[in-house]
N, C-alpha and C. Protein backbone atom coordinates (compact mmCIF):
# COMPACT_ATOMS: atom_id res chain seq x y z
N UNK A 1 -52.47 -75.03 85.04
CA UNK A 1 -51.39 -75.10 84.08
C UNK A 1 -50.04 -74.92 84.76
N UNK A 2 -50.02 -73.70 85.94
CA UNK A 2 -48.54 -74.20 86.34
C UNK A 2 -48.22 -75.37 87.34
N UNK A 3 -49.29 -75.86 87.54
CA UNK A 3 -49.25 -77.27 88.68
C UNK A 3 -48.27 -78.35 87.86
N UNK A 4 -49.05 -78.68 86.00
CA UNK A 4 -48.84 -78.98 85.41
C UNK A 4 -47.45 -78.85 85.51
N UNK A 5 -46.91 -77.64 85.10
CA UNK A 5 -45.44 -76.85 84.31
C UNK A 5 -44.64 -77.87 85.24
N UNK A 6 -45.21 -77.31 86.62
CA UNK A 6 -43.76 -77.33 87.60
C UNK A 6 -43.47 -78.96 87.58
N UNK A 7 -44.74 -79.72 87.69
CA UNK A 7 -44.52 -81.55 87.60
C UNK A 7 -43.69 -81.57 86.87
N UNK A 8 -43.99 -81.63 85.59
CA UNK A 8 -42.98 -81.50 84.09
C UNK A 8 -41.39 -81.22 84.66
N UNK A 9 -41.30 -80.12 84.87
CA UNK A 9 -39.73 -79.86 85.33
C UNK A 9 -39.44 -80.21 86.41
N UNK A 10 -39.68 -80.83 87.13
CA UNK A 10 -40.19 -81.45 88.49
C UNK A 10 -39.15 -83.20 87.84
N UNK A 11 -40.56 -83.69 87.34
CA UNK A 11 -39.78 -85.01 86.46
C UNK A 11 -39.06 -84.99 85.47
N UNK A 12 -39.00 -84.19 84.60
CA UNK A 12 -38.48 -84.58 83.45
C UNK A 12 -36.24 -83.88 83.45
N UNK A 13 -36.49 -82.84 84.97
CA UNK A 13 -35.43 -82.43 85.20
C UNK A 13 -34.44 -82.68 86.47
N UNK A 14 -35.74 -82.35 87.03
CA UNK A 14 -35.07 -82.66 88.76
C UNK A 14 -34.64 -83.61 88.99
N UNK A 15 -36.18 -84.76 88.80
CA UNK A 15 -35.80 -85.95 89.09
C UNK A 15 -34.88 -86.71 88.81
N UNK A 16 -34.82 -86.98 87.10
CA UNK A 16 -34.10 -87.33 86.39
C UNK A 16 -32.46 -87.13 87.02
N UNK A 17 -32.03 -85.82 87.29
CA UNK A 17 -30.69 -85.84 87.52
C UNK A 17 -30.61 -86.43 89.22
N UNK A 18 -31.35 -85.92 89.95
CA UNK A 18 -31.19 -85.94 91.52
C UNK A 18 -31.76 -86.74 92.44
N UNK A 19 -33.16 -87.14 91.49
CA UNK A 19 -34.26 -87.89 92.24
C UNK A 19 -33.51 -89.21 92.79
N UNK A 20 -32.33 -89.76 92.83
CA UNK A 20 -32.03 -90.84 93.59
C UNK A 20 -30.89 -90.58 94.46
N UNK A 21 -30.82 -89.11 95.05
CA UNK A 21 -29.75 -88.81 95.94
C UNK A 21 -30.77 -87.94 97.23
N UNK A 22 -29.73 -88.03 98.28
CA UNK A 22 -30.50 -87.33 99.72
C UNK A 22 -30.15 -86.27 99.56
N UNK A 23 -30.66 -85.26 99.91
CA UNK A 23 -30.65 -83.65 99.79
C UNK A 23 -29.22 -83.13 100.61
N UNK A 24 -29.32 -83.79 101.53
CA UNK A 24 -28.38 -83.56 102.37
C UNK A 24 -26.93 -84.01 101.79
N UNK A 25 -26.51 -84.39 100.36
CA UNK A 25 -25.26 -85.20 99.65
C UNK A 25 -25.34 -83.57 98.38
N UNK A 26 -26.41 -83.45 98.49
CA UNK A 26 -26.20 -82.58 97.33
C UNK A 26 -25.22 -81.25 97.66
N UNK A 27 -24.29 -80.79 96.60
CA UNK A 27 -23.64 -79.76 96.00
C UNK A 27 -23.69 -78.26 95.80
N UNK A 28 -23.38 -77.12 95.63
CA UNK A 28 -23.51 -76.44 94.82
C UNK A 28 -23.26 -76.37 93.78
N UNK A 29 -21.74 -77.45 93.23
CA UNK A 29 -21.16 -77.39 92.41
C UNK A 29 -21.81 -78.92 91.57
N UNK A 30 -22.71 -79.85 92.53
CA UNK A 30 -23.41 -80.39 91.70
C UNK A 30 -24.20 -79.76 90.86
N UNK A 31 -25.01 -78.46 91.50
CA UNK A 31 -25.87 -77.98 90.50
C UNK A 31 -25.59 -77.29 89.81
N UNK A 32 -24.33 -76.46 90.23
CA UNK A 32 -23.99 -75.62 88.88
C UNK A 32 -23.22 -76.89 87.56
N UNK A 33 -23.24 -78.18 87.69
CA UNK A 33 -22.70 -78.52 87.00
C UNK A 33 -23.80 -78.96 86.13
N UNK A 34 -24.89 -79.46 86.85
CA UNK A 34 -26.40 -79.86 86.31
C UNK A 34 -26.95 -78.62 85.15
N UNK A 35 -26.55 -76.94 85.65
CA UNK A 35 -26.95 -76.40 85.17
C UNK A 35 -26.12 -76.15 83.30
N UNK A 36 -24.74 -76.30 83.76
CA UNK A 36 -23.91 -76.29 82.19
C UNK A 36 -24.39 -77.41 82.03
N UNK A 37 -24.73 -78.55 82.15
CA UNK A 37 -25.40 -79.52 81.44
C UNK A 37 -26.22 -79.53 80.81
N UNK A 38 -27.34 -78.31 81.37
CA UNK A 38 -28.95 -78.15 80.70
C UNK A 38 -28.47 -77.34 79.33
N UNK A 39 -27.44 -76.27 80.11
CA UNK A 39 -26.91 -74.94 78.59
C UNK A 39 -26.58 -75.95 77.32
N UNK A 40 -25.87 -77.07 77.67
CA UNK A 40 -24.78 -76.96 76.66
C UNK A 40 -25.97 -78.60 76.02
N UNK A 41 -26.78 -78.80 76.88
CA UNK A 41 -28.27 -79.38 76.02
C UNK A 41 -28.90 -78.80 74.70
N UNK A 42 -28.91 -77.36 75.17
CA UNK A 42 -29.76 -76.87 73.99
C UNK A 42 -31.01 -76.28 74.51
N UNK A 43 -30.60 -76.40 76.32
CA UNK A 43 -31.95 -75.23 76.71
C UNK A 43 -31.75 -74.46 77.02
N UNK A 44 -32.55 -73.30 77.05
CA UNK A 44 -32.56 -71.18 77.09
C UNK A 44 -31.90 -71.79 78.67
N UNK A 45 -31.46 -70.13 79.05
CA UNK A 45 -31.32 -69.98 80.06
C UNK A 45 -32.60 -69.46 80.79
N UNK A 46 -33.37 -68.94 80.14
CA UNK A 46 -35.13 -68.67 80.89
C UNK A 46 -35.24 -70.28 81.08
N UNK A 47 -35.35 -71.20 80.08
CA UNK A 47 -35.73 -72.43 81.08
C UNK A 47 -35.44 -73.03 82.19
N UNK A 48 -33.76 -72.91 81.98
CA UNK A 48 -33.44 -73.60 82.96
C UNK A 48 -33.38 -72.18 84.25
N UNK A 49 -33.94 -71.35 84.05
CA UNK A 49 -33.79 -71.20 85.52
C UNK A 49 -35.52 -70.85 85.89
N UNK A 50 -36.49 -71.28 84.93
CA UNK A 50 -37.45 -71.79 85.25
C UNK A 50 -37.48 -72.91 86.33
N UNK A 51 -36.64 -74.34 86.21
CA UNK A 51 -36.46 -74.78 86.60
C UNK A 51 -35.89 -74.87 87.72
N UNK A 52 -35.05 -74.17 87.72
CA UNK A 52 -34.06 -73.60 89.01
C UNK A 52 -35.25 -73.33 90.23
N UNK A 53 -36.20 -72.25 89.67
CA UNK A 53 -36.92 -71.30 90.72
C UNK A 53 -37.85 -72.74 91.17
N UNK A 54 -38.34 -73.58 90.51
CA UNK A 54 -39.00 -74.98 91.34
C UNK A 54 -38.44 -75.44 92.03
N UNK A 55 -36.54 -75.78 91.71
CA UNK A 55 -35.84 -76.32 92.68
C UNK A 55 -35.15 -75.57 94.07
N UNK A 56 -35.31 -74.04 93.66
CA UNK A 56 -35.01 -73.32 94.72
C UNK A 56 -36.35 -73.48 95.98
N UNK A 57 -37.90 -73.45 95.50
CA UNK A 57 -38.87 -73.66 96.26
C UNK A 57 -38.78 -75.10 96.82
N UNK A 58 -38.62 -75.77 96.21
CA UNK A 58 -38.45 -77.68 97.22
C UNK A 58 -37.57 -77.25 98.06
N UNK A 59 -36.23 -76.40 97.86
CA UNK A 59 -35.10 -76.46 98.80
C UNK A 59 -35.30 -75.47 99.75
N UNK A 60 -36.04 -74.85 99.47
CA UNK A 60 -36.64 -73.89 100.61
C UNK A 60 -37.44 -74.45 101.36
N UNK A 61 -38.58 -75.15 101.32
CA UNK A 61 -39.63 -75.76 101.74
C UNK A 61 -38.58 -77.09 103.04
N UNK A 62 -37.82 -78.10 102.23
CA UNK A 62 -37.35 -78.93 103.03
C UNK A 62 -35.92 -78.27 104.15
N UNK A 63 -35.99 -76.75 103.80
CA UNK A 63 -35.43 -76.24 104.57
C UNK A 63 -35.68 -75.77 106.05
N UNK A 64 -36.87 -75.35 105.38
CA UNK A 64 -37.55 -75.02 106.93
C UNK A 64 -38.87 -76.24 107.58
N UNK A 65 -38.64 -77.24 106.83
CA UNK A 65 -38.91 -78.32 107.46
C UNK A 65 -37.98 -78.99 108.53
N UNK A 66 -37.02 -79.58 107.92
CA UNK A 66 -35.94 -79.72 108.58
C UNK A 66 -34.84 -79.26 108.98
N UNK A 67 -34.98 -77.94 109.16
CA UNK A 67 -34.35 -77.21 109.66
C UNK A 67 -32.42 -77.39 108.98
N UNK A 68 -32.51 -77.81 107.63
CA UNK A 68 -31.30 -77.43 107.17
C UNK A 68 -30.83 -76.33 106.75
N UNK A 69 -29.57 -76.22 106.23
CA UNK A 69 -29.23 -74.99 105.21
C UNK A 69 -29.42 -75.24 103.66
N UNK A 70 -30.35 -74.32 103.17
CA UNK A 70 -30.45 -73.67 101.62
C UNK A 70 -29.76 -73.68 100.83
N UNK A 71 -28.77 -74.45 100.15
CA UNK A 71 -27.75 -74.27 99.47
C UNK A 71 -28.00 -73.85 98.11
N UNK A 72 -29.23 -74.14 97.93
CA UNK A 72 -29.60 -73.14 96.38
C UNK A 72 -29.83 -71.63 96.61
N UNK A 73 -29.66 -71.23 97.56
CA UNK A 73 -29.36 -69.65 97.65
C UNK A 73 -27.87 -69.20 97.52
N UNK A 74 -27.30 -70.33 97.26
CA UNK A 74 -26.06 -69.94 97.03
C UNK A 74 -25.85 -70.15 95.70
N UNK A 75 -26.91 -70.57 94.69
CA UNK A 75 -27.00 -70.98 93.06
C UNK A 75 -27.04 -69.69 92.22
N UNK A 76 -26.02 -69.53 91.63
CA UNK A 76 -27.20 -67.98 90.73
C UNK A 76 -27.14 -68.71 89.27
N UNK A 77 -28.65 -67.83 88.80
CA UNK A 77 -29.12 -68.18 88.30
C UNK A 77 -28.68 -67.88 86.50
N UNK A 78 -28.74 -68.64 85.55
CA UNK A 78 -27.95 -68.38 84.62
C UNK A 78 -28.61 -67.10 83.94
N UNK A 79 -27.61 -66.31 83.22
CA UNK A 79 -28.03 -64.67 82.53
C UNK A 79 -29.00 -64.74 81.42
N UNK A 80 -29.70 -64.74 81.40
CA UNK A 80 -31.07 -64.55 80.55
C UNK A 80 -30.76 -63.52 79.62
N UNK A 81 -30.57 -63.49 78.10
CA UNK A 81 -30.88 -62.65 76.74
C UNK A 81 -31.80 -62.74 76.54
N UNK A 82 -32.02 -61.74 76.59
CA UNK A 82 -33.63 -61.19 75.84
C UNK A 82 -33.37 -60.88 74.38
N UNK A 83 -34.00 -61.74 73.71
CA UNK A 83 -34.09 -61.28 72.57
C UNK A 83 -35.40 -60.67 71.90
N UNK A 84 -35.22 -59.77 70.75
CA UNK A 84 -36.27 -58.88 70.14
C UNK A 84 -36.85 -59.71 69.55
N UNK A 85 -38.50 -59.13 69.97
CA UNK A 85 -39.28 -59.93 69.56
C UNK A 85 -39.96 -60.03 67.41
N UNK A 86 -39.88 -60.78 67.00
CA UNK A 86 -40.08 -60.10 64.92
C UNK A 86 -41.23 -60.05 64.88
N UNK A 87 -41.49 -59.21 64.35
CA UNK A 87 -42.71 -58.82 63.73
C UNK A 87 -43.03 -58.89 62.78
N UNK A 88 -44.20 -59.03 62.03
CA UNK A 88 -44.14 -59.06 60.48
C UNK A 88 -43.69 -57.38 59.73
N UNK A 89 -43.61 -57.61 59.26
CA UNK A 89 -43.72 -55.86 57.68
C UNK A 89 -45.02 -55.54 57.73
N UNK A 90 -44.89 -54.76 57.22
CA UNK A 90 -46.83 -53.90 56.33
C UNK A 90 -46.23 -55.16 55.18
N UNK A 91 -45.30 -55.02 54.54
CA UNK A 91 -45.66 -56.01 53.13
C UNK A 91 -45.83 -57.27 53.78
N UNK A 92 -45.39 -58.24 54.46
CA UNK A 92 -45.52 -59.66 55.47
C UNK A 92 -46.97 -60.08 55.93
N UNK A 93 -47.42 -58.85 56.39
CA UNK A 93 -48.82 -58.58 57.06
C UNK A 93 -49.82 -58.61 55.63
N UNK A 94 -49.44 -57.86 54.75
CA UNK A 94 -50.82 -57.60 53.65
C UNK A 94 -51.01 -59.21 52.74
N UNK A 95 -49.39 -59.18 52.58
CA UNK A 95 -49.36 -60.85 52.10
C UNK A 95 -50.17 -62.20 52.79
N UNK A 96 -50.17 -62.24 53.97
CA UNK A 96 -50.73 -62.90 54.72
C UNK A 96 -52.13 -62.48 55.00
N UNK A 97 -52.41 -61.31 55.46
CA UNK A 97 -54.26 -61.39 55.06
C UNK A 97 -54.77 -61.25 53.65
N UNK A 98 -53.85 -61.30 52.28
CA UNK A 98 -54.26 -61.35 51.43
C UNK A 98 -54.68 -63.03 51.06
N UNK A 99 -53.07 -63.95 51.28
CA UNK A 99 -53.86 -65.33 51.65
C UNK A 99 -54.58 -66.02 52.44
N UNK A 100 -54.81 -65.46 53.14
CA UNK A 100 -55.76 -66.05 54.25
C UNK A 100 -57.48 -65.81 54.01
N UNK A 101 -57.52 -64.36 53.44
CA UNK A 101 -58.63 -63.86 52.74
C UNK A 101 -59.24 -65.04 51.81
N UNK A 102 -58.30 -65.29 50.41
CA UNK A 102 -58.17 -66.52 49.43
C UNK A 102 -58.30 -67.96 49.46
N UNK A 103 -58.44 -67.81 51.30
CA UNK A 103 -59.04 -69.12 51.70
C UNK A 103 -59.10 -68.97 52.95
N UNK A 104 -60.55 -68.76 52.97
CA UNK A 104 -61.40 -68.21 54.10
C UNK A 104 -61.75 -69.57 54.54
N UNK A 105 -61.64 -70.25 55.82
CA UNK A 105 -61.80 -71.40 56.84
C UNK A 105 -62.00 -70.67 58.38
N UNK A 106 -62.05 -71.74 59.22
CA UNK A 106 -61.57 -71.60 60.46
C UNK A 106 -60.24 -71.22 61.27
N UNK A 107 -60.05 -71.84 60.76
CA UNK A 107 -58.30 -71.53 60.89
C UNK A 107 -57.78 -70.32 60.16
N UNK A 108 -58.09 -69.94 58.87
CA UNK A 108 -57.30 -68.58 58.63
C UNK A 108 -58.36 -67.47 59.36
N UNK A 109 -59.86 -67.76 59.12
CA UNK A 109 -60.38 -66.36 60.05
C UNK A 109 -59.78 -66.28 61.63
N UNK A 110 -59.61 -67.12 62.69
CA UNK A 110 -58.78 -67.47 63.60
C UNK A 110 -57.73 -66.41 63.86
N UNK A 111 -56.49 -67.11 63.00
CA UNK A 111 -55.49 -66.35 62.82
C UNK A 111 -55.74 -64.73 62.05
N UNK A 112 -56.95 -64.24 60.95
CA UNK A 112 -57.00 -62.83 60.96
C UNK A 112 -57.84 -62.59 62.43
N UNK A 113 -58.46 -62.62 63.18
CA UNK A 113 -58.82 -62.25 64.58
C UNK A 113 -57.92 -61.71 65.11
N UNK A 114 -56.41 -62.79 65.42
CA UNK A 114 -55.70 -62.79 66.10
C UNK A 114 -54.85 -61.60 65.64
N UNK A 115 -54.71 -61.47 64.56
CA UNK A 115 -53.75 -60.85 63.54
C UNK A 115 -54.50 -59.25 63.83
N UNK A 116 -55.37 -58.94 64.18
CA UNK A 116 -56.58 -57.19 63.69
C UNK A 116 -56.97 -57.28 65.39
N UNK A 117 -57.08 -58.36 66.17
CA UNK A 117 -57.73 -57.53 67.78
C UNK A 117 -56.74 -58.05 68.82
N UNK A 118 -55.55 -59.03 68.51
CA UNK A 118 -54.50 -58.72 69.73
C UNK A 118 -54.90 -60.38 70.54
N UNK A 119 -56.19 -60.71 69.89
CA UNK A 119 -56.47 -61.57 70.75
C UNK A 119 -55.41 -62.79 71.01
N UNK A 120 -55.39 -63.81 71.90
CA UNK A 120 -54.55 -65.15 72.26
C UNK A 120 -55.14 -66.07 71.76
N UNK A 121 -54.33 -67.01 71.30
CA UNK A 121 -55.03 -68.16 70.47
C UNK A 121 -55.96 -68.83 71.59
N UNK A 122 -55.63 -68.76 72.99
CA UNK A 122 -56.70 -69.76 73.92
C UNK A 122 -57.53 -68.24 73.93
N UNK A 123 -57.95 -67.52 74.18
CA UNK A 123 -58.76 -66.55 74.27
C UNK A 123 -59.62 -66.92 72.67
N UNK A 124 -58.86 -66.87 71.83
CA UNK A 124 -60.16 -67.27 70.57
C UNK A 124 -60.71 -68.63 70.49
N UNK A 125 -59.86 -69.87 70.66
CA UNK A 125 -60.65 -70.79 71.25
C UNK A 125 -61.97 -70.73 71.95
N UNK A 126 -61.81 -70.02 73.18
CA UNK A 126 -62.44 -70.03 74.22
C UNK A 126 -63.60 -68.87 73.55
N UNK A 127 -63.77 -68.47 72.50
CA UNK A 127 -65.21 -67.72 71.78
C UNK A 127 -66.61 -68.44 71.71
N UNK A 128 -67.70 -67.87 72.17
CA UNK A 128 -68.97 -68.38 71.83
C UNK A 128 -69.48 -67.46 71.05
N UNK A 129 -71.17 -67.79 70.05
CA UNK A 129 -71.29 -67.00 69.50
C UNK A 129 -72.26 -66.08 70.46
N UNK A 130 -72.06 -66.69 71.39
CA UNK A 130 -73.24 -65.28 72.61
C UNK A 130 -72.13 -64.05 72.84
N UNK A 131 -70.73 -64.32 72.36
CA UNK A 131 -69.51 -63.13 72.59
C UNK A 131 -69.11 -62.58 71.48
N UNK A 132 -69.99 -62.25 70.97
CA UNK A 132 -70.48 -61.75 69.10
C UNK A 132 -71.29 -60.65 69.73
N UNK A 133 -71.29 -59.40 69.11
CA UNK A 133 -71.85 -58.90 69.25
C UNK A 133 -72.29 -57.93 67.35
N UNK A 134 -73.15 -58.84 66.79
CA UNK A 134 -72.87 -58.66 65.46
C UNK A 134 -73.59 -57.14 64.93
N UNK A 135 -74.24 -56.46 66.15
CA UNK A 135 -74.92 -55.15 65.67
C UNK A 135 -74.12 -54.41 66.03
N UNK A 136 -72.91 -54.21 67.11
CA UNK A 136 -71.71 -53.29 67.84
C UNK A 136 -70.67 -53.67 66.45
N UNK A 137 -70.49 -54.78 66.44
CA UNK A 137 -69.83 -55.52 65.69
C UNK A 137 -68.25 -55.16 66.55
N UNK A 138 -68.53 -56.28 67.71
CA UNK A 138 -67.66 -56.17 69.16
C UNK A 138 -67.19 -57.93 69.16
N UNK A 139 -66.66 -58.12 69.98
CA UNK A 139 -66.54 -59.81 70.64
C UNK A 139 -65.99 -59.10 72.04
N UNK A 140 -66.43 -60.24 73.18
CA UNK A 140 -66.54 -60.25 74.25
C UNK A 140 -65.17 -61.27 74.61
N UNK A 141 -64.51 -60.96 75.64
CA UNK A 141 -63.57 -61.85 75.80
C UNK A 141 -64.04 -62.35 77.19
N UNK A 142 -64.49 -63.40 77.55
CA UNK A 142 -64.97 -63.93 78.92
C UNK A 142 -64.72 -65.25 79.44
N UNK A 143 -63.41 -66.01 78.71
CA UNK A 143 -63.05 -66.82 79.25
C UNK A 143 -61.75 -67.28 78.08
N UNK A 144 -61.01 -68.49 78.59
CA UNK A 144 -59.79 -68.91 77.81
C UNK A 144 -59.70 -70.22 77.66
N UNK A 145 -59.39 -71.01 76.89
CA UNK A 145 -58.92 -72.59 76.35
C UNK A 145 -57.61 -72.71 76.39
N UNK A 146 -57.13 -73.67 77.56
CA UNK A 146 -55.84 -74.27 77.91
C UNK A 146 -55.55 -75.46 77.59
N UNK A 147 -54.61 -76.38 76.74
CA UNK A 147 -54.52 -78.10 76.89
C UNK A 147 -53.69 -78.05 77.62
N UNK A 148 -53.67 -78.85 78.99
CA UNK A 148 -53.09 -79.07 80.11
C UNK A 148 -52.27 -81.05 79.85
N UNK A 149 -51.35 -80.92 80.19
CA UNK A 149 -50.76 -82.03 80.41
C UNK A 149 -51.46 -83.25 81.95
N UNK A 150 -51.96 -83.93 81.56
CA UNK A 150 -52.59 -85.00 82.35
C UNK A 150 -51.83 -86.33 82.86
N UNK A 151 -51.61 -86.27 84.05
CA UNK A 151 -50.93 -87.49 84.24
C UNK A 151 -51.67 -89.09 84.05
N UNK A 152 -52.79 -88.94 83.93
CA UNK A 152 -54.16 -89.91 83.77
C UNK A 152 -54.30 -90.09 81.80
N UNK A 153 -54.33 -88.80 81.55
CA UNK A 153 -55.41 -89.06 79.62
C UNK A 153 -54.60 -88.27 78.88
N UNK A 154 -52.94 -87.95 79.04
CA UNK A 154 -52.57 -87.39 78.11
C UNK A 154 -52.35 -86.44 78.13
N UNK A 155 -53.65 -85.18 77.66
CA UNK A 155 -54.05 -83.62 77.88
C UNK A 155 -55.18 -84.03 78.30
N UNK A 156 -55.54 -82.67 78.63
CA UNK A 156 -57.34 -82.70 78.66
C UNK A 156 -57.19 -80.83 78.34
N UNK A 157 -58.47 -80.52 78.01
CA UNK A 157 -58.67 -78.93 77.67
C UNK A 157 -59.26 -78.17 78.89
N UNK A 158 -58.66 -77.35 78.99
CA UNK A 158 -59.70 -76.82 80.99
C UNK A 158 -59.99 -75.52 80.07
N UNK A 159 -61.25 -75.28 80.17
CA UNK A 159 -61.66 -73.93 79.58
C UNK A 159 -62.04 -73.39 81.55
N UNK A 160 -61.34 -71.77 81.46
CA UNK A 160 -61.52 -71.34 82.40
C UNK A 160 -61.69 -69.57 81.81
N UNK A 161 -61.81 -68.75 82.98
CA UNK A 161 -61.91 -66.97 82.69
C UNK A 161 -60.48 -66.21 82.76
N UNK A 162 -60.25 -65.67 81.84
CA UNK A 162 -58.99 -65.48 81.67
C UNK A 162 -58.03 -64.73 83.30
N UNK A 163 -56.96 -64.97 83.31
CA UNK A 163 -56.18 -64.81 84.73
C UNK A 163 -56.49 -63.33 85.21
N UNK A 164 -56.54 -62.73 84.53
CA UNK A 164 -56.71 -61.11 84.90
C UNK A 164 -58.11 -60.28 84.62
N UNK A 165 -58.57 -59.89 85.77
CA UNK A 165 -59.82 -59.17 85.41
C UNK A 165 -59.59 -57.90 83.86
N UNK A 166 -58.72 -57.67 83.56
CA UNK A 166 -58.12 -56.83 82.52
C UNK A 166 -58.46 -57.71 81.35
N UNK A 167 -57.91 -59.00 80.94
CA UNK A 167 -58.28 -59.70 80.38
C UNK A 167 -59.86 -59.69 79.49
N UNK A 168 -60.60 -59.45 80.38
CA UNK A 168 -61.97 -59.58 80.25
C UNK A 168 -62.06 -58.36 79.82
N UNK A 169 -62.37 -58.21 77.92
CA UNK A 169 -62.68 -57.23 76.97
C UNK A 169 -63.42 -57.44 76.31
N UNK A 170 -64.07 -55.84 75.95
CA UNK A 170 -64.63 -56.08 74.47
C UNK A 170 -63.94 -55.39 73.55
N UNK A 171 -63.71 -56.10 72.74
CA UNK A 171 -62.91 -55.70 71.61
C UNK A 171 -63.54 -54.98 70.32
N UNK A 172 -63.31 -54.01 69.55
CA UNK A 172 -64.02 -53.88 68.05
C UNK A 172 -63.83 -55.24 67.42
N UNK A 173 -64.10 -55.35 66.85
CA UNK A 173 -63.96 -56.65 64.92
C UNK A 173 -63.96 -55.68 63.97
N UNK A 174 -62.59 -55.69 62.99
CA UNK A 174 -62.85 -54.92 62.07
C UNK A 174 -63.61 -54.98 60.82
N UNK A 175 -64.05 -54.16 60.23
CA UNK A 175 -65.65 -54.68 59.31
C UNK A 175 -65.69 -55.48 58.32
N UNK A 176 -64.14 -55.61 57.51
CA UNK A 176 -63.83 -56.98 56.76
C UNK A 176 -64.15 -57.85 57.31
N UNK A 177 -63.55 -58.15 58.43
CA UNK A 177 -63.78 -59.73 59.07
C UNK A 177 -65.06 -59.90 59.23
N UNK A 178 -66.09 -58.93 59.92
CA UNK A 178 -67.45 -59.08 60.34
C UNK A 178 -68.09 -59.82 59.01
């Protein structure tokens, strides 16, 4: 998935602005100008210096290839706000497992999972019923569901084990849901 990411901002950013100039023509003040370009687009500053940190690694890489100077170490990177994350209410929360209760599917039990054990939507994807444990009345977390961007078919789904041995839990199920 970040092979994926970085292509993506790779083409859909880099290239796009730079991909038909020699490294050696490029700016600082080209890129800081590239960069008020991305702001005043309508993208975060976490993105674009998502982006940044791919283009700082190419410019590092063809740096000590060819033994030039780094000029994206001379880039800083735009100020990132953090904003607070919302949460629902106790009233937001009861409302919502009250409808979701009222129409019990896949999709709303899903989302109460997600809603009562913390779990990630690719972590519940990625559930079998061998990760049931219906006499503990537990679920096993032992792997994750990603749709990955494909340069060949589109997406494709890579089910893999989640990134962190931490990851890999057993969780309660609370006894409604069971």
């Amino acid at each position: 998935s970040t092979l994926a990411n970085y292509q993506m901002k790779v083409r859909n950013h880099i290239l796009t602005e730079f991909g038909n100039m020699r490294y050696d023509k490029l700016t600082v003040q080209m890129i800081n100008s590239f960069i008020e370009k991305k702001l005043d687009s309508g993208l975060s500053a976490k993105y674009i210096s998502d982006i940044l940190t791919v283009f700082k690694t190419m410019a590092k890489y063809i740096s000590a290839v060819y033994k030039t100077r780094n000029l994206l170490t001379d880039v800083t990177l735009p100020k990132i706000q953090k904003t607070e994350m919302r949460l629902l209410t106790p009233v937001q929360q009861k409302n919502l497992c009250k409808y979701l209760m009222n129409d019990l599917n896949p999709t709303s039990l899903c989302i109460l999972l997600s809603l009562y054990t913390g779990l990630r939507i690719g972590e519940i994807c990625g559930l079998m019923w061998d990760d049931i444990d219906f006499q503990n009345e537990t679920l096993t977390v032992r792997r994750t569901v990603q749709r990955i961007k494909s340069d060949t078919h589109g997406t494709k789904l890579i089910v893999d084990t989640p990134k962190s041995k931490s990851s890999c839990r057993t969780i309660p199920i609370p006894k409604f849901i069971m």
